[in-house]
PDB file of N, CA and C in Angstrom:
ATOM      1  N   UNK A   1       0.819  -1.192   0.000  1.00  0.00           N
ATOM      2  CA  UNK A   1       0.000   0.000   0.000  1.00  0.00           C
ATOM      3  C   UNK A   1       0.865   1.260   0.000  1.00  0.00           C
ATOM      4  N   UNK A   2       2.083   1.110   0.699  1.00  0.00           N
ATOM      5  CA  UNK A   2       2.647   2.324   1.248  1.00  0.00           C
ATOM      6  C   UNK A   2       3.829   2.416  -0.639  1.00  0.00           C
ATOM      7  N   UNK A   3       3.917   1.548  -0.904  1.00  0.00           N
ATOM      8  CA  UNK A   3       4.412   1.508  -2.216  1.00  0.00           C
ATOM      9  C   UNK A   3       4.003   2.350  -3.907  1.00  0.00           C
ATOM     10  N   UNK A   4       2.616   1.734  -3.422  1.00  0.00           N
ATOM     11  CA  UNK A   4       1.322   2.012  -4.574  1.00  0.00           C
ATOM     12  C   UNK A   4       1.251   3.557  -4.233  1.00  0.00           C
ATOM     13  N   UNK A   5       1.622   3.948  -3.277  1.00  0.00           N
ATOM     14  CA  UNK A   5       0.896   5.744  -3.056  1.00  0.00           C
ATOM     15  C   UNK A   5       2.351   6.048  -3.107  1.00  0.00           C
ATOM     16  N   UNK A   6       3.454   5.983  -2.816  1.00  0.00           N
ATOM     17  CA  UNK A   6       4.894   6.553  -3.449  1.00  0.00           C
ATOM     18  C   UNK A   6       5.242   6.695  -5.114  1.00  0.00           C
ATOM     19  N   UNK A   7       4.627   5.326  -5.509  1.00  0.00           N
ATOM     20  CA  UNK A   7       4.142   5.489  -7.048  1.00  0.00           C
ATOM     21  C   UNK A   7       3.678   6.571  -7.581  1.00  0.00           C
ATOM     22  N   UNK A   8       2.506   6.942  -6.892  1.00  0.00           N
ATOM     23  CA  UNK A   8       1.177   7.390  -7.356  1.00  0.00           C
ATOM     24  C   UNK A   8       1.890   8.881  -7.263  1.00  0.00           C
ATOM     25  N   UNK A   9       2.758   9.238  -6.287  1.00  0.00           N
ATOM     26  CA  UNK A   9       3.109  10.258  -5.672  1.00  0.00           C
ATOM     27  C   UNK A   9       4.471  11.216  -6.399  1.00  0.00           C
ATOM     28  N   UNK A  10       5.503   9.620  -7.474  1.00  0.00           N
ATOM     29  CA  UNK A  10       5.941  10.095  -8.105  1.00  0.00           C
ATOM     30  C   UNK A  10       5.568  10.425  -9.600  1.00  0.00           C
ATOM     31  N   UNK A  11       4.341   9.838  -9.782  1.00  0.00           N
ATOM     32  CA  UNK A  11       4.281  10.174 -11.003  1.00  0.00           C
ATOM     33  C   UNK A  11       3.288  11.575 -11.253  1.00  0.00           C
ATOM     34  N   UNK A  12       2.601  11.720 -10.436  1.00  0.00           N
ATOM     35  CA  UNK A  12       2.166  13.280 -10.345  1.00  0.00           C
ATOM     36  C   UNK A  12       3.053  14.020 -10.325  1.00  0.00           C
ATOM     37  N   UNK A  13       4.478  13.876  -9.421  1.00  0.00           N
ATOM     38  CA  UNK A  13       5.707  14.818  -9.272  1.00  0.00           C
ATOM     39  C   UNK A  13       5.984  14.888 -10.902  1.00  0.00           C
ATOM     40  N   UNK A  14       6.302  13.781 -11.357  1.00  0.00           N
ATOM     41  CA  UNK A  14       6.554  13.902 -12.957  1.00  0.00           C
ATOM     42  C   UNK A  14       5.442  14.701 -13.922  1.00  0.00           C
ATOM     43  N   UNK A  15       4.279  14.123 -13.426  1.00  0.00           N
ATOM     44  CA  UNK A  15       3.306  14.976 -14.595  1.00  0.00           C
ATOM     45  C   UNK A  15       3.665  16.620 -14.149  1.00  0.00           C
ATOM     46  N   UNK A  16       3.150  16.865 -12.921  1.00  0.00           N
ATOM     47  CA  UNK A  16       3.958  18.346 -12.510  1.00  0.00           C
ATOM     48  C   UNK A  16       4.996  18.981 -13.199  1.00  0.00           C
ATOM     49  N   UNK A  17       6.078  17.965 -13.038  1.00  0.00           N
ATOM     50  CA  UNK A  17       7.117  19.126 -13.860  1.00  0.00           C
ATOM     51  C   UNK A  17       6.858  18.957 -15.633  1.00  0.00           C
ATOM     52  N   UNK A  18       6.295  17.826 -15.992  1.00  0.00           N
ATOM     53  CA  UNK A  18       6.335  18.542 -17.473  1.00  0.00           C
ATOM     54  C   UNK A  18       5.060  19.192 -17.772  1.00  0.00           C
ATOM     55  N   UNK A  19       4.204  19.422 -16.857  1.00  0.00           N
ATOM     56  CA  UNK A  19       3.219  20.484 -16.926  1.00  0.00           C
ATOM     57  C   UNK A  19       3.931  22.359 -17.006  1.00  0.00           C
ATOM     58  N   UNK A  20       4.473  21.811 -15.921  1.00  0.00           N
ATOM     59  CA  UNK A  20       5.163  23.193 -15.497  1.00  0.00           C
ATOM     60  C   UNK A  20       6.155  23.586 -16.494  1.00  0.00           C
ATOM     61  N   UNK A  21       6.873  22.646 -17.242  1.00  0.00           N
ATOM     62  CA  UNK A  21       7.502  23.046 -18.274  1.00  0.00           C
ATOM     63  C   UNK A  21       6.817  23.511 -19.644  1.00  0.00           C
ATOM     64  N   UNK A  22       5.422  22.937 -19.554  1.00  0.00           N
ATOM     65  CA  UNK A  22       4.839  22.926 -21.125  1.00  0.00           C
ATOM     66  C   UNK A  22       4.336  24.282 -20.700  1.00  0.00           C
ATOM     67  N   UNK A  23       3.674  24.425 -19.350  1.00  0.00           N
ATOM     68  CA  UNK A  23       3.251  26.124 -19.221  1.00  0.00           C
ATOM     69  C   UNK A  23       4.554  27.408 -19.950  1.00  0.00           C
ATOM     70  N   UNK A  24       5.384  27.417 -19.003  1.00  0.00           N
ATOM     71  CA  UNK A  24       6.399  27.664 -19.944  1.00  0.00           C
ATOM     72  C   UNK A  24       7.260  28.119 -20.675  1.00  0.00           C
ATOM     73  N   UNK A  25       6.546  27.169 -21.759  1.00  0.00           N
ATOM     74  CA  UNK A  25       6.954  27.247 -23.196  1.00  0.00           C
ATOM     75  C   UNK A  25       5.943  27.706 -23.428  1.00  0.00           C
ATOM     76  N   UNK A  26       4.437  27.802 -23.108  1.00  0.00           N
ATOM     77  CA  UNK A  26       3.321  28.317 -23.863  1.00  0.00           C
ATOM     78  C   UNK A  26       3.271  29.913 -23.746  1.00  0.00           C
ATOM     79  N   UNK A  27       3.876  30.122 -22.157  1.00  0.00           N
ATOM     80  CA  UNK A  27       3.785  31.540 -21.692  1.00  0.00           C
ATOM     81  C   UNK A  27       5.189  32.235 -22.582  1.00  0.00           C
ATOM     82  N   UNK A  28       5.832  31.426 -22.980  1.00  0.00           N
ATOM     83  CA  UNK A  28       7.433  32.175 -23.828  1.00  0.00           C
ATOM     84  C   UNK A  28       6.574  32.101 -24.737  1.00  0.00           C
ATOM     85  N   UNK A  29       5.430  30.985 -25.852  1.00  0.00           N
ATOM     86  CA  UNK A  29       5.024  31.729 -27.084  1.00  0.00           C
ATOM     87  C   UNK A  29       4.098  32.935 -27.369  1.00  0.00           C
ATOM     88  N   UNK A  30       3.573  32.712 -25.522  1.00  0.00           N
ATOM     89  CA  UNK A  30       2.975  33.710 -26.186  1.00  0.00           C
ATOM     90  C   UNK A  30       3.422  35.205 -26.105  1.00  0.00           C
ATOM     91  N   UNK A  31       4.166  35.377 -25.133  1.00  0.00           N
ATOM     92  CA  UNK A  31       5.054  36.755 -24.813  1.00  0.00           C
ATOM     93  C   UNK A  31       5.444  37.117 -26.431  1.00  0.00           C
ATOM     94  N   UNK A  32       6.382  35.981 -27.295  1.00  0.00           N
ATOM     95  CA  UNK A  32       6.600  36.385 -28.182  1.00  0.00           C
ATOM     96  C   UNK A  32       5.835  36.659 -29.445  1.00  0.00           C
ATOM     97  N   UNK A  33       4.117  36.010 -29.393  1.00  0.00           N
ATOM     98  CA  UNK A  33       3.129  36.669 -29.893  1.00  0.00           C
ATOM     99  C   UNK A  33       2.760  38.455 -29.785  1.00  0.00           C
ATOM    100  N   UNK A  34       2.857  38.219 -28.855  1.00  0.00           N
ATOM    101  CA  UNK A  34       2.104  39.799 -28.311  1.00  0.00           C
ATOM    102  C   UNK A  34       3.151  40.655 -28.773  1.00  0.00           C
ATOM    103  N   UNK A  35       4.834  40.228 -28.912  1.00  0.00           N
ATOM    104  CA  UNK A  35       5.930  41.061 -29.354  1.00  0.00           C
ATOM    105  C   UNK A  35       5.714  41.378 -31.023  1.00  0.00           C
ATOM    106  N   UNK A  36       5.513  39.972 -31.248  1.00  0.00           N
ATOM    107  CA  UNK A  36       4.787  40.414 -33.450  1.00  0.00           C
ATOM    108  C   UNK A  36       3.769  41.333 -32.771  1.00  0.00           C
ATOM    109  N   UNK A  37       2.959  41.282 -32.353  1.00  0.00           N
ATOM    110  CA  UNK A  37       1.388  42.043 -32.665  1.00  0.00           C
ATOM    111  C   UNK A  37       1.691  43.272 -32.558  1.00  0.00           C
ATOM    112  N   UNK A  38       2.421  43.631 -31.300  1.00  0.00           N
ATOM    113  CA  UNK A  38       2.724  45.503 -31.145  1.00  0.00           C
ATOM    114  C   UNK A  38       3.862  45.742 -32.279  1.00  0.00           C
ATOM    115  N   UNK A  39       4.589  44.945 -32.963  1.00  0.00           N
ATOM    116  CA  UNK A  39       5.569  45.287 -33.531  1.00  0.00           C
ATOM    117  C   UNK A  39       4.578  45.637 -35.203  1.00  0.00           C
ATOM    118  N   UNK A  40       3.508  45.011 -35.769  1.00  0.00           N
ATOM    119  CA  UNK A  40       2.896  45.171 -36.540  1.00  0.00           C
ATOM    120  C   UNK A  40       1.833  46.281 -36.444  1.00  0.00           C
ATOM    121  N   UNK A  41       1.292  46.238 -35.155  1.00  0.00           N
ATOM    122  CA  UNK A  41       0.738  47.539 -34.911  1.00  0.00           C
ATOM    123  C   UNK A  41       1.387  48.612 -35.380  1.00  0.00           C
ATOM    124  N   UNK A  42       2.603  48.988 -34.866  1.00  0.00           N
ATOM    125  CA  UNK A  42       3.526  49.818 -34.937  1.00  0.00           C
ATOM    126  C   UNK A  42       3.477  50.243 -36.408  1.00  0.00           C
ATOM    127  N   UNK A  43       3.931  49.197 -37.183  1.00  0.00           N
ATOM    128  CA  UNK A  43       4.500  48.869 -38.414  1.00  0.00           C
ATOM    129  C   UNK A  43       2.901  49.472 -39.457  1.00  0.00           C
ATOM    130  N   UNK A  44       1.570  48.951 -39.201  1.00  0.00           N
ATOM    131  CA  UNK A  44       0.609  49.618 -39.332  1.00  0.00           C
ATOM    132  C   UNK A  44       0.512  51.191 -39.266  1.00  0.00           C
ATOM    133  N   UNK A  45       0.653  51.708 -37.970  1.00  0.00           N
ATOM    134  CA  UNK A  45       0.070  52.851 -37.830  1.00  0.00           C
ATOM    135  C   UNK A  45       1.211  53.523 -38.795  1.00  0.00           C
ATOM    136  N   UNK A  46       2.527  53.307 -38.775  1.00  0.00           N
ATOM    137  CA  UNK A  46       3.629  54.059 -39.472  1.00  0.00           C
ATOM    138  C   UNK A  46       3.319  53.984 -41.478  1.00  0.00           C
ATOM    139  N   UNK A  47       2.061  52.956 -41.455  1.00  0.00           N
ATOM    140  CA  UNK A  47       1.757  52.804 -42.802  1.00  0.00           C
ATOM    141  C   UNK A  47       1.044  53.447 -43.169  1.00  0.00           C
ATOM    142  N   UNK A  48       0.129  53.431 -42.002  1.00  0.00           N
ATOM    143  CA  UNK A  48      -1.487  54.880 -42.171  1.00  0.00           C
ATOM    144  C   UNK A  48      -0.761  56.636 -41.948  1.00  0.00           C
ATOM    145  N   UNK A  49       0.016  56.457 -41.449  1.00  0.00           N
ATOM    146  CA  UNK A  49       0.921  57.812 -41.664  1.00  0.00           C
ATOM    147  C   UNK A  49       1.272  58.278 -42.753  1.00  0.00           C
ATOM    148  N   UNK A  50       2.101  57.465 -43.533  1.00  0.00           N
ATOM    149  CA  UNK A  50       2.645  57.340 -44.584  1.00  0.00           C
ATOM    150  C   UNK A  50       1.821  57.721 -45.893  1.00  0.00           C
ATOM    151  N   UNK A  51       0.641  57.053 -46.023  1.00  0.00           N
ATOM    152  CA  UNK A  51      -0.464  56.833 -46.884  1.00  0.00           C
ATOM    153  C   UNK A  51      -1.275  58.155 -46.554  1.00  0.00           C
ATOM    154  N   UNK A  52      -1.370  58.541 -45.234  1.00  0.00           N
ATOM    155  CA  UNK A  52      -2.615  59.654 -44.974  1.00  0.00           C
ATOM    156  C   UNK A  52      -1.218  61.062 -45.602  1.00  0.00           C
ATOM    157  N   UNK A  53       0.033  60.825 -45.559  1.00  0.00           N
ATOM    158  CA  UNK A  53       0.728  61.986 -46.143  1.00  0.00           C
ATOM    159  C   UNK A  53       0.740  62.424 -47.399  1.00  0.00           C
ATOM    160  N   UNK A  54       0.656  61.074 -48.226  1.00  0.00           N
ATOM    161  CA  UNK A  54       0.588  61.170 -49.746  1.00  0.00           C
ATOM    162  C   UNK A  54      -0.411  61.468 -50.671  1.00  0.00           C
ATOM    163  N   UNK A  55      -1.446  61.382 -48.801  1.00  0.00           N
ATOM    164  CA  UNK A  55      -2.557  61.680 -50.278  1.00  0.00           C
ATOM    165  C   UNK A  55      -3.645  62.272 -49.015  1.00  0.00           C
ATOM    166  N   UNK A  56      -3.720  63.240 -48.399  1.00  0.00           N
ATOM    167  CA  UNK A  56      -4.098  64.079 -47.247  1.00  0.00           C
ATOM    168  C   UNK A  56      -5.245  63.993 -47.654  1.00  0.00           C
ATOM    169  N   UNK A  57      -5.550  64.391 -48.799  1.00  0.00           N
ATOM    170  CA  UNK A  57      -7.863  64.568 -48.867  1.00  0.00           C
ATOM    171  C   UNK A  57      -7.987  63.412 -50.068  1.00  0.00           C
ATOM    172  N   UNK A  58      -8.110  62.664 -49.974  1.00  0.00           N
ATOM    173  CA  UNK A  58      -8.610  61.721 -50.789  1.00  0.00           C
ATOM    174  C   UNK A  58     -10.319  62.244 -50.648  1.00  0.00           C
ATOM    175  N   UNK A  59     -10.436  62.311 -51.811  1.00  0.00           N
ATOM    176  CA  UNK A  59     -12.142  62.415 -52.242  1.00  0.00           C
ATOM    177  C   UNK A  59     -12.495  61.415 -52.857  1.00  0.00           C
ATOM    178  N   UNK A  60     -13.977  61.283 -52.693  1.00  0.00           N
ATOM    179  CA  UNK A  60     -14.447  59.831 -53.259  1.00  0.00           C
ATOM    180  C   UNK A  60     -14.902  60.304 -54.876  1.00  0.00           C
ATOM    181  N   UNK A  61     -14.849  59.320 -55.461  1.00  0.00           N
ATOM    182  CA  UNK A  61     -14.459  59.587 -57.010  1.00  0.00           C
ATOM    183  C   UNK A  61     -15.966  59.877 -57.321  1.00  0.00           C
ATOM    184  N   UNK A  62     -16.226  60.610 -58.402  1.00  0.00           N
ATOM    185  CA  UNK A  62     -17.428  60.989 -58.707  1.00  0.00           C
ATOM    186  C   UNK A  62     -18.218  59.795 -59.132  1.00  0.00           C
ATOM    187  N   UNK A  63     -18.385  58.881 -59.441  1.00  0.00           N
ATOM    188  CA  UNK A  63     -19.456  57.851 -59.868  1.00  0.00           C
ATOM    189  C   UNK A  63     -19.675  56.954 -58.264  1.00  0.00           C
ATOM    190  N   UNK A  64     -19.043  57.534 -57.584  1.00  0.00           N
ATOM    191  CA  UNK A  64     -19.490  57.161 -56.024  1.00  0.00           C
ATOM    192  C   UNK A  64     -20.221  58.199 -55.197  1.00  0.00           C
TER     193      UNK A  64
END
């Protein structure tokens, strides 16, 4: 009995740590998600800048 629950006891210890490892790795992908997203944001707004300079009053074309 006292065997069967040392078992039982290491293999939760095991699921634990590769839980704790797969967390992680999920929390490193996603940090480095959120690093693309503001970096494209960025990369966006510097595009709508760009575009709103070249062409400041865009009017809608007459058959619109």
């Amino acid at each position: 009995m006292l065997e069967e629950l040392q078992q039982r006891l290491t293999e939760l210890e095991i699921r634990s740590s590769y839980q704790t490892q797969l967390l992680d790795e999920l929390n490193q992908e996603v940090i480095e998600c959120n690093q693309r997203i503001d970096r494209l944001n960025k990369d966006n707004q510097r595009l709508r800048e760009a575009v709103s300079t070249l062409s400041p009053a865009l009017e809608e074309s007459p058959d619109e």
